[in-house]
C-alpha atoms as a PDB file:
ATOM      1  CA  UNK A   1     -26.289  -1.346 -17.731  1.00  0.00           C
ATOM      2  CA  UNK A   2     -29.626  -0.446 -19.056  1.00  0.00           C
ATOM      3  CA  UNK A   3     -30.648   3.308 -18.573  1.00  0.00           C
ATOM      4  CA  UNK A   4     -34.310   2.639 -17.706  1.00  0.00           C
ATOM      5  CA  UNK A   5     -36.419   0.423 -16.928  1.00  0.00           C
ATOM      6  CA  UNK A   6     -34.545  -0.783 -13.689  1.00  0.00           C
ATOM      7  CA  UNK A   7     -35.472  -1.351 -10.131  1.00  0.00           C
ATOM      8  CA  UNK A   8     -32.343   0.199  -8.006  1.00  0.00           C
ATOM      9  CA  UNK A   9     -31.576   0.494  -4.950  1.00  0.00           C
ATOM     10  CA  UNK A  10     -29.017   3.462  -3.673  1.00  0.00           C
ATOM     11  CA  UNK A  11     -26.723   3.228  -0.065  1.00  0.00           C
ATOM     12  CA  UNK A  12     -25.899   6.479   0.999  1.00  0.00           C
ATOM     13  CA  UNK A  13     -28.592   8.189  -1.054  1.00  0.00           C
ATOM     14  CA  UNK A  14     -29.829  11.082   1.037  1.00  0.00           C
ATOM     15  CA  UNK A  15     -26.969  13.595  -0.286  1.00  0.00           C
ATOM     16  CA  UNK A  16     -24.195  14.181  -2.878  1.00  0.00           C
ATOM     17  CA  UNK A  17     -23.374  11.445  -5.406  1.00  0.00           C
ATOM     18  CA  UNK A  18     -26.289   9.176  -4.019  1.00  0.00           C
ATOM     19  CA  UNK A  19     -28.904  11.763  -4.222  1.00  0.00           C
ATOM     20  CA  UNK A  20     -27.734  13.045  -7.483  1.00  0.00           C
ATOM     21  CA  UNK A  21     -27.812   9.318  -8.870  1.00  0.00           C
ATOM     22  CA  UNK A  22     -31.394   8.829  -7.548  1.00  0.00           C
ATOM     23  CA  UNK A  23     -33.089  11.784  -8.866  1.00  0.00           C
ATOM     24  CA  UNK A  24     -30.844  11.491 -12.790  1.00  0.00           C
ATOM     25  CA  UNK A  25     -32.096   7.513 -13.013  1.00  0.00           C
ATOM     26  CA  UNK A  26     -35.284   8.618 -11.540  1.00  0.00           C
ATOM     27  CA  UNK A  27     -36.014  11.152 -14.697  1.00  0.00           C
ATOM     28  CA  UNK A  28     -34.808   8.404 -16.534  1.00  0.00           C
ATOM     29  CA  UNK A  29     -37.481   6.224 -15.950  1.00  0.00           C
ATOM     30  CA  UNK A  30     -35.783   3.921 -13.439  1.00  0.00           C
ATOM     31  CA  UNK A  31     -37.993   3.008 -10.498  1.00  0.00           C
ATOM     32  CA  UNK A  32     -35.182   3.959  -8.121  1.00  0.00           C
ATOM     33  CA  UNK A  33     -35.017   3.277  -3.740  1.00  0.00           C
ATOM     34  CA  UNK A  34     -32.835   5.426  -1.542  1.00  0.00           C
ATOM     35  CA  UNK A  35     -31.570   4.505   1.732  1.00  0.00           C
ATOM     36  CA  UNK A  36     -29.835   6.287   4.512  1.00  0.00           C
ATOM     37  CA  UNK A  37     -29.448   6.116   8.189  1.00  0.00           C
ATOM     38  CA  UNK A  38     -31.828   9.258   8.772  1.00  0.00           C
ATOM     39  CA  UNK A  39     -35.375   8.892   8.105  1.00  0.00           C
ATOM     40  CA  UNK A  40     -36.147  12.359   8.240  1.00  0.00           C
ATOM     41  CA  UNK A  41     -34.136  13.278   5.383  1.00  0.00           C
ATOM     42  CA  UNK A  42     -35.278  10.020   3.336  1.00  0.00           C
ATOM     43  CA  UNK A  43     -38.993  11.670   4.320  1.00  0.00           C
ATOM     44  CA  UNK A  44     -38.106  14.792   2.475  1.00  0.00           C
ATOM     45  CA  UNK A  45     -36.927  13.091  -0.526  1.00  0.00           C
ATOM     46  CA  UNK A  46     -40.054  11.277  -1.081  1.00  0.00           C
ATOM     47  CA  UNK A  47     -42.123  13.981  -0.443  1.00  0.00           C
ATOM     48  CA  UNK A  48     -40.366  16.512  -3.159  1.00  0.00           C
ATOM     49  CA  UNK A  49     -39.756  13.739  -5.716  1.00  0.00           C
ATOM     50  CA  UNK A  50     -42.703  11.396  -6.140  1.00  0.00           C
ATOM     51  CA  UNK A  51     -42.533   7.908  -7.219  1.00  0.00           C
ATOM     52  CA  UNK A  52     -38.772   7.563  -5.426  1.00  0.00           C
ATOM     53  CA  UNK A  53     -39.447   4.946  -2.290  1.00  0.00           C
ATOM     54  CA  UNK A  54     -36.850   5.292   0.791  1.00  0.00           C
ATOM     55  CA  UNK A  55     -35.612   2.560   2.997  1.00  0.00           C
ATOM     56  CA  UNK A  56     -33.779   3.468   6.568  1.00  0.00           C
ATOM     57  CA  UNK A  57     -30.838   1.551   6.271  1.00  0.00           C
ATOM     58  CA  UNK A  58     -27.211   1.691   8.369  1.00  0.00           C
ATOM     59  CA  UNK A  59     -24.706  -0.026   5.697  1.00  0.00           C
ATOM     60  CA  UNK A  60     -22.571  -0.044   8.555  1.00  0.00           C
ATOM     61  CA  UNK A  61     -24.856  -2.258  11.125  1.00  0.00           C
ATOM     62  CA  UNK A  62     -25.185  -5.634   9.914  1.00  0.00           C
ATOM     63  CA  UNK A  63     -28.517  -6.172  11.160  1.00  0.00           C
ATOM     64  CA  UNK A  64     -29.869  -3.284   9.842  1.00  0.00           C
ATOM     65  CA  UNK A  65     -28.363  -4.560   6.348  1.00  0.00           C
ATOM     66  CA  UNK A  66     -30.753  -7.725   7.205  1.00  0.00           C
ATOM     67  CA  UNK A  67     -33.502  -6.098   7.693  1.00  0.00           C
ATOM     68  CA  UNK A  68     -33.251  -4.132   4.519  1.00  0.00           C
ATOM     69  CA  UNK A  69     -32.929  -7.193   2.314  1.00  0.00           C
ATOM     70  CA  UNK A  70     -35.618  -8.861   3.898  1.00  0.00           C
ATOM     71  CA  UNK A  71     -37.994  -5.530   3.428  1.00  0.00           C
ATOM     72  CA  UNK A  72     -37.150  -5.237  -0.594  1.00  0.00           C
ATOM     73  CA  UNK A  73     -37.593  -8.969  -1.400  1.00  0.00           C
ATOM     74  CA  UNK A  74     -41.146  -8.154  -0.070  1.00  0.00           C
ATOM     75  CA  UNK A  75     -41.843  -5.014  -1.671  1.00  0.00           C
ATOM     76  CA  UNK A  76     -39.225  -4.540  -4.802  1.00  0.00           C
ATOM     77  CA  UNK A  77     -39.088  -8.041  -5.587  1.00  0.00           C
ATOM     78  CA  UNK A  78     -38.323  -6.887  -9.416  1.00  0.00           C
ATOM     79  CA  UNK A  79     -34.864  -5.081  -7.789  1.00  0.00           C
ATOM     80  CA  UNK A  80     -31.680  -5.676 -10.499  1.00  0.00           C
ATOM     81  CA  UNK A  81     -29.501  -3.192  -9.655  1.00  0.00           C
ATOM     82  CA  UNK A  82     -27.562  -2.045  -6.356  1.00  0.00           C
ATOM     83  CA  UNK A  83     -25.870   0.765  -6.250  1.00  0.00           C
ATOM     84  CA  UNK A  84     -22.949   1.343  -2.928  1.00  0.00           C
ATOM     85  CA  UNK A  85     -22.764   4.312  -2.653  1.00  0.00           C
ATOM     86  CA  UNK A  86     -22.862   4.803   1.553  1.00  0.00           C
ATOM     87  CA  UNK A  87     -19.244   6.494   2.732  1.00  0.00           C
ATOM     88  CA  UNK A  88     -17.627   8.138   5.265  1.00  0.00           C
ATOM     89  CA  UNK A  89     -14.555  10.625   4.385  1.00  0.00           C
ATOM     90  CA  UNK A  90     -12.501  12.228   7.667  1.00  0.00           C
ATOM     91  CA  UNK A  91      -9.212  13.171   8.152  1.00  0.00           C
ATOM     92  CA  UNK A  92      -7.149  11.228  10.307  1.00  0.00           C
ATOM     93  CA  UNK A  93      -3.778  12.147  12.184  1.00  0.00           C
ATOM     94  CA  UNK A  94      -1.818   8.465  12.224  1.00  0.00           C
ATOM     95  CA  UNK A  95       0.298   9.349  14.622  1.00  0.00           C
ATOM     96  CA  UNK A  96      -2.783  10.385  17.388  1.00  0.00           C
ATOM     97  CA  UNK A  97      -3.466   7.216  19.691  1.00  0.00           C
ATOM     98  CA  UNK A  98      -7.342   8.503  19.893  1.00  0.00           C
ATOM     99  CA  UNK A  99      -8.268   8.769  16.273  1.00  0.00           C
ATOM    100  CA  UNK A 100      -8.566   4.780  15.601  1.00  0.00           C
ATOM    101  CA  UNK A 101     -11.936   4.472  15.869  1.00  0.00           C
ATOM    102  CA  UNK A 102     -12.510   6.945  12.643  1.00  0.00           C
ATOM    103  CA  UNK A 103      -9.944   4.994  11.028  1.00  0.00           C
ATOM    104  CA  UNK A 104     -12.132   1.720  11.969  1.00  0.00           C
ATOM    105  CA  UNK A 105     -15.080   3.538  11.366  1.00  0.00           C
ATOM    106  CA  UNK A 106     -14.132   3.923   7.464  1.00  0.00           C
ATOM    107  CA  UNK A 107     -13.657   0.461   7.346  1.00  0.00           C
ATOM    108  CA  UNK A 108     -17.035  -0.589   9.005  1.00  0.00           C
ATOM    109  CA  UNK A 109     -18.526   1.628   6.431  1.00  0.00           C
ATOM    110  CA  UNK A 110     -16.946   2.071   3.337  1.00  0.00           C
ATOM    111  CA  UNK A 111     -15.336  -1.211   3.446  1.00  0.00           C
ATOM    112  CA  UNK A 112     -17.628  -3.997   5.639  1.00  0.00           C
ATOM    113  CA  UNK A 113     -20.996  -2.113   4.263  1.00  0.00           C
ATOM    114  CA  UNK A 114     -20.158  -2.508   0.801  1.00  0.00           C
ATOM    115  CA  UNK A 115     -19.116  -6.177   1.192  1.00  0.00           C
ATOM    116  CA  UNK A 116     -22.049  -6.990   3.319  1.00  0.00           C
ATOM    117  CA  UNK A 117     -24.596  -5.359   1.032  1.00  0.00           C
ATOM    118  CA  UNK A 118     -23.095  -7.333  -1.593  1.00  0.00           C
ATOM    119  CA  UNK A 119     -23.413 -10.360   0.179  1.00  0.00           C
ATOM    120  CA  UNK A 120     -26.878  -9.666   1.435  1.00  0.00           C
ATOM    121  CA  UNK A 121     -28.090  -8.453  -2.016  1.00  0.00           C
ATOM    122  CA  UNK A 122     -26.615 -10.346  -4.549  1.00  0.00           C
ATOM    123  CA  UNK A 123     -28.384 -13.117  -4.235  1.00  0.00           C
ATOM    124  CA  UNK A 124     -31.815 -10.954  -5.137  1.00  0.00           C
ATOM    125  CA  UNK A 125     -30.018  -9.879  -8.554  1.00  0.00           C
ATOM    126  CA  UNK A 126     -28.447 -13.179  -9.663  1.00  0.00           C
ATOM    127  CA  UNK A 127     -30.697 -14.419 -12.535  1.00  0.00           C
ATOM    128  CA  UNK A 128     -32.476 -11.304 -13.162  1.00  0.00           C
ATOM    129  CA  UNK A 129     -32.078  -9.590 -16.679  1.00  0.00           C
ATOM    130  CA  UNK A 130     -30.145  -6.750 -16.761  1.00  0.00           C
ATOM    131  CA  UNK A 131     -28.870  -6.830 -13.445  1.00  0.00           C
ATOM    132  CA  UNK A 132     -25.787  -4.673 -12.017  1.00  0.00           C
ATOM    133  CA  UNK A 133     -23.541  -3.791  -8.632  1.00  0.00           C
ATOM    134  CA  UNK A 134     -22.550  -0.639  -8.823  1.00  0.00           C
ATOM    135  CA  UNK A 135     -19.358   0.653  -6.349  1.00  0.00           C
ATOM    136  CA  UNK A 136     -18.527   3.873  -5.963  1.00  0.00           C
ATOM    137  CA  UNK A 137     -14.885   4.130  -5.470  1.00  0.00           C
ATOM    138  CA  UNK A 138     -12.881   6.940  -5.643  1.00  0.00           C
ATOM    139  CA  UNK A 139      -9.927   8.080  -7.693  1.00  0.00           C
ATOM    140  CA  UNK A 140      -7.672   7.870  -4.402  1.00  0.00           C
ATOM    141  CA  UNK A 141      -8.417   4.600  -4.313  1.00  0.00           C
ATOM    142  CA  UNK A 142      -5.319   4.749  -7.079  1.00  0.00           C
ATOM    143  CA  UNK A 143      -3.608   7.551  -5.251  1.00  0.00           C
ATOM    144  CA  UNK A 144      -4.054   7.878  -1.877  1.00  0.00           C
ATOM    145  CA  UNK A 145      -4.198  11.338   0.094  1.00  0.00           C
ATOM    146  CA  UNK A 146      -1.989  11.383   2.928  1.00  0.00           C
ATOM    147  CA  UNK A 147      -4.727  13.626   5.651  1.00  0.00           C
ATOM    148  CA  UNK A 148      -7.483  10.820   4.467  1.00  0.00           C
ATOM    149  CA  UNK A 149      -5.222   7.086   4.941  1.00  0.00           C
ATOM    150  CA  UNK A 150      -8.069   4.666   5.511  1.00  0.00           C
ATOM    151  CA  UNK A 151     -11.018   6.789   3.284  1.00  0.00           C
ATOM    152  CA  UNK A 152      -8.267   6.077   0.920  1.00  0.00           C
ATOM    153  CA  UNK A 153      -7.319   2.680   1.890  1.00  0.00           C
ATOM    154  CA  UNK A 154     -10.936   1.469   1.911  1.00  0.00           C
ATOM    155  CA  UNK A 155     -11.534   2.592  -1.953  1.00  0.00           C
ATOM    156  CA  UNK A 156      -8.186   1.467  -2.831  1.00  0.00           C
ATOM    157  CA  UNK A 157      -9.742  -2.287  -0.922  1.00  0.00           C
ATOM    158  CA  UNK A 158     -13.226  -1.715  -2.825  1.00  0.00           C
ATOM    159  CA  UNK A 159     -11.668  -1.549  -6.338  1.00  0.00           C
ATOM    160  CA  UNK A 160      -9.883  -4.803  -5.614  1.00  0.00           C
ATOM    161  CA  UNK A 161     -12.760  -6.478  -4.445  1.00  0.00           C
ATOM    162  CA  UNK A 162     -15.066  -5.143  -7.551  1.00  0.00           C
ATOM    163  CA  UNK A 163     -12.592  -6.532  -9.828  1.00  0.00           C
ATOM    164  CA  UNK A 164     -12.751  -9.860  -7.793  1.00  0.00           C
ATOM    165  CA  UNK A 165     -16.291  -9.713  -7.846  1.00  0.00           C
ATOM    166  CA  UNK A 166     -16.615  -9.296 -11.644  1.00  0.00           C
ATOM    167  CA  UNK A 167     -14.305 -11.952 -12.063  1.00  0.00           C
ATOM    168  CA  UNK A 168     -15.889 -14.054 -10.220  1.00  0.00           C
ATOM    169  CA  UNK A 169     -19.373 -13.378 -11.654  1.00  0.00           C
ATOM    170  CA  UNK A 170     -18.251 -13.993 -15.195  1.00  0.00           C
ATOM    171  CA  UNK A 171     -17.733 -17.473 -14.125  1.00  0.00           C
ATOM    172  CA  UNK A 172     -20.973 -17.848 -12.859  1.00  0.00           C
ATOM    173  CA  UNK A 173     -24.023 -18.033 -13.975  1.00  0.00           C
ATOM    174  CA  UNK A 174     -25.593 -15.393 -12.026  1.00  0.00           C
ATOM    175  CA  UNK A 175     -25.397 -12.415 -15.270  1.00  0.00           C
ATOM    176  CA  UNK A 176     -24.612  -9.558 -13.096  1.00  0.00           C
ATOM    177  CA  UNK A 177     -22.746  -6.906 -14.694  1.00  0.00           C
ATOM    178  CA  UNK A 178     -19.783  -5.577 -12.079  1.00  0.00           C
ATOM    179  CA  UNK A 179     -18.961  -1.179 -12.292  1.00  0.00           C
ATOM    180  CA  UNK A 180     -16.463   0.705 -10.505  1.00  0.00           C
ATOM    181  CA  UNK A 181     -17.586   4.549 -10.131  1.00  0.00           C
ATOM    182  CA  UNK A 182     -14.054   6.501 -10.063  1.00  0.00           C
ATOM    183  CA  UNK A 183     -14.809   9.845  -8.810  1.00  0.00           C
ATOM    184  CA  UNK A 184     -12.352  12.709  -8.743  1.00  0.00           C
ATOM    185  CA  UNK A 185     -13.222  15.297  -5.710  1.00  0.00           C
ATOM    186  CA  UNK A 186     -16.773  16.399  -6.141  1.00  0.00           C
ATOM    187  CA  UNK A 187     -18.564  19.340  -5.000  1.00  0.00           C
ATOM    188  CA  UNK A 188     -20.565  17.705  -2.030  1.00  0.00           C
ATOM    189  CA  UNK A 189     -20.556  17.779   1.740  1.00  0.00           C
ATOM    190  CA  UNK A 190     -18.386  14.723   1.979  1.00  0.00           C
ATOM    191  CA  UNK A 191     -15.824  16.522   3.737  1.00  0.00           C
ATOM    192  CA  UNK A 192     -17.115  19.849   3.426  1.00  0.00           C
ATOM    193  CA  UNK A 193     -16.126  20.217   0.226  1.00  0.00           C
ATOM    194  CA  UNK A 194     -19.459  21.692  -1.516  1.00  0.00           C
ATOM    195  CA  UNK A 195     -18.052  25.084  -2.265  1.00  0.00           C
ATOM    196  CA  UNK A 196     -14.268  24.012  -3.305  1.00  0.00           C
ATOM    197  CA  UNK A 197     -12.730  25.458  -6.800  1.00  0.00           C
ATOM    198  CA  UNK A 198     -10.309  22.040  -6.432  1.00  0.00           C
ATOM    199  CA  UNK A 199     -13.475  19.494  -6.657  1.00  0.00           C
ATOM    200  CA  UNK A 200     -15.825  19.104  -9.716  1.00  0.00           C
ATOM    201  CA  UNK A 201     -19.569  20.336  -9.691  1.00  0.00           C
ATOM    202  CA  UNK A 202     -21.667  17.999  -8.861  1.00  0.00           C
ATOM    203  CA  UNK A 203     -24.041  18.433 -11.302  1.00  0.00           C
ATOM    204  CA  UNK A 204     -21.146  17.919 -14.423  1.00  0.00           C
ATOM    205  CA  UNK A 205     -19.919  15.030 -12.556  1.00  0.00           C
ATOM    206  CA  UNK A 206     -23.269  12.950 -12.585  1.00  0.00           C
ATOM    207  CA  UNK A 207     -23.377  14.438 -16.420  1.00  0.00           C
ATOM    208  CA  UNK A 208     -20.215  13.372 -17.760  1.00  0.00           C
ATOM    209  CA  UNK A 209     -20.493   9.778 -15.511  1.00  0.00           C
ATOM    210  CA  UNK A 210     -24.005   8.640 -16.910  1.00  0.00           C
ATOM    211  CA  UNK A 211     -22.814  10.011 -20.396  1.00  0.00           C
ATOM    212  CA  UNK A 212     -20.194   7.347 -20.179  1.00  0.00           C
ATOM    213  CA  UNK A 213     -22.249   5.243 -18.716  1.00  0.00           C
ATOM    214  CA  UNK A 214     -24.740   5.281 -22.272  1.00  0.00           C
ATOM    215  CA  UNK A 215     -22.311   5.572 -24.636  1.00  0.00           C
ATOM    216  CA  UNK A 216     -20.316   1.865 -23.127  1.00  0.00           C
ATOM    217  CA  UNK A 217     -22.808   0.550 -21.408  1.00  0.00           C
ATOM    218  CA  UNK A 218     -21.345  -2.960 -20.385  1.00  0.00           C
ATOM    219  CA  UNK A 219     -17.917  -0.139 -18.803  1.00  0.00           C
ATOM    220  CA  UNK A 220     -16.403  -1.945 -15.888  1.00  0.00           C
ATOM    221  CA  UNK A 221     -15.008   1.130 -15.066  1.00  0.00           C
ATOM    222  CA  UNK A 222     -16.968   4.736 -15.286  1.00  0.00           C
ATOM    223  CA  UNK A 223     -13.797   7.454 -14.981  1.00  0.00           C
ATOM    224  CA  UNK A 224     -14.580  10.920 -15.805  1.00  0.00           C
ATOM    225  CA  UNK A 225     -12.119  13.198 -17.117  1.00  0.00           C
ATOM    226  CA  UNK A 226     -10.737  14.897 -13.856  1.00  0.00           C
ATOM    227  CA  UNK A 227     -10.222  11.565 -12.624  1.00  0.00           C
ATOM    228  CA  UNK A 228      -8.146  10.225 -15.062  1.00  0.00           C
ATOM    229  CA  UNK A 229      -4.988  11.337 -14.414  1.00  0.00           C
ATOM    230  CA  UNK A 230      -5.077  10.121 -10.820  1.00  0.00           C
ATOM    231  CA  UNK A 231      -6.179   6.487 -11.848  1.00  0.00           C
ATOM    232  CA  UNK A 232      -3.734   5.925 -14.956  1.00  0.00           C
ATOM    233  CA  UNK A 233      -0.946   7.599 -12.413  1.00  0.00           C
ATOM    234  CA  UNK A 234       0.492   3.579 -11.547  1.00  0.00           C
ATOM    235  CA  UNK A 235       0.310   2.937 -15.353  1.00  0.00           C
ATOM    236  CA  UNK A 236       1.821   5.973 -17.126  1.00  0.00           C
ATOM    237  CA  UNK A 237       4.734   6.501 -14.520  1.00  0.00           C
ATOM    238  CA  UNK A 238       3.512   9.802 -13.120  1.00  0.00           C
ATOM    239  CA  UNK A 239       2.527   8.327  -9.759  1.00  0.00           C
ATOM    240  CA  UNK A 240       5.211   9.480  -7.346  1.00  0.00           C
ATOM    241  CA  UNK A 241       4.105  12.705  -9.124  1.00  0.00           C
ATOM    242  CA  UNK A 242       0.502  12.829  -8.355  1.00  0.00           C
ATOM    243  CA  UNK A 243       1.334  11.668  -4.935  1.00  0.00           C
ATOM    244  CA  UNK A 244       3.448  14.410  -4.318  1.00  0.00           C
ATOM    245  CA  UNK A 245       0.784  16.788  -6.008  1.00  0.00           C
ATOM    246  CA  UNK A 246      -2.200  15.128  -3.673  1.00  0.00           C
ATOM    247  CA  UNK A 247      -0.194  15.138  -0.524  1.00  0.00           C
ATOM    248  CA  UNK A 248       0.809  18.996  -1.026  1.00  0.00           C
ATOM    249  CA  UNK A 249      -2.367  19.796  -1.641  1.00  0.00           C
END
């Protein structure tokens, strides 16, 4: 991926990783679009950062995924890159009766938005130069963390489906370049996590990502230090390790 000069489009870009993403390849000189279900919020990021455009957008309703593709093909025609970044992160209790619809909510958002938007949007970025899907995973998509099964479940289904997808896309001729975003726990308000010692600043996170990012910049995969040893866990043998580390955390 190119570091400027794009037209992208962020999911889940009012807060945290999104945000951070849209204001770094903003300064970059990227001409960059973030969505999010609340339009006040969107509102407020226009107004403080100039030049960034907002789109209202629920990854999570299908229609409103519609409506969005049908609203940048008119006004960001140019649009190469997507960026899925929308997510939900909530503890669940497996054995409570009542707590299936978070579970199925994590699945209708991190898992059915992603694919959707993909769907919807790819077609828009086959052809173009340049052009990119970007999924933001998670590390416990490797490892998963016992309080968060389907948040984990739902990055462990994303990184299968981005390798798919980039499998896939090599065999086309559609030239879009396919990365899976790894992250470790980051300081944000995920799951109220924006003041933890255990989860990496934001700010070095987004540092040490897009560093990788323009140092390799055809990566499939964008891991960041912290992250590593949770995502090699499978390969290096330490994984009933790390699982017992996550779980007693």
């Amino acid at each position: 991926m190119k570091m400027t000069g794009n037209t992208i489009l962020i999911t889940g870009g009012t807060s945290g990783i999104g945000l951070g993403l849209a204001l770094r390849l903003h300064e970059a000189g990227n001409k960059v679009i973030v969505a999010g279900r609340r339009k006040e919020l969107l509102d407020e990021i226009t107004a403080e950062h100039p030049g960034i455009d907002a789109l209202v957008l629920d990854v999570a309703d299908p229609d409103s995924i519609a409506r969005a593709r049908e609203t940048v093909t008119a006004s960001h025609p140019g649009l190469n890159v997507l960026v899925n970044n929308a997510g939900i992160m909530l503890r669940e209790n497996l054995l409570d009766p009542a707590e299936l619809p978070v579970a199925e909510d994590h699945v209708a958002t991190n898992l059915l938005g992603t694919i959707r938007m993909t769907y919807a949007f790819l077609p828009l970025l086959a052809g173009k130069d340049d052009a990119v899907v970007m999924n933001v995973t998670s590390s416990l998509a490797f490892v998963p963390y016992q309080s968060t099964p389907t948040y984990s479940a739902t990055k462990a289904a994303l990184h299968s489906f981005s390798e798919s997808l980039r499998i896939q896309l090599a065999g086309a001729e559609a030239g879009v370049q396919v990365i899976e975003v790894v992250p470790p726990g980051v300081r944000t308000t995920l799951m109220g996590q924006q003041d933890s010692d255990q989860s990496m600043p934001l700010d070095d996170f987004l540092t040490e990502t897009l560093d990788l990012l323009r140092e390799k910049p055809d990566a499939k995969e964008l891991v960041v230090e912290r992250a590593r040893f949770i995502r090699d866990a499978q390969a290096n043998g330490s994984y009933d390790d790390v699982l017992a580390m996550i779980s007693g955390s």
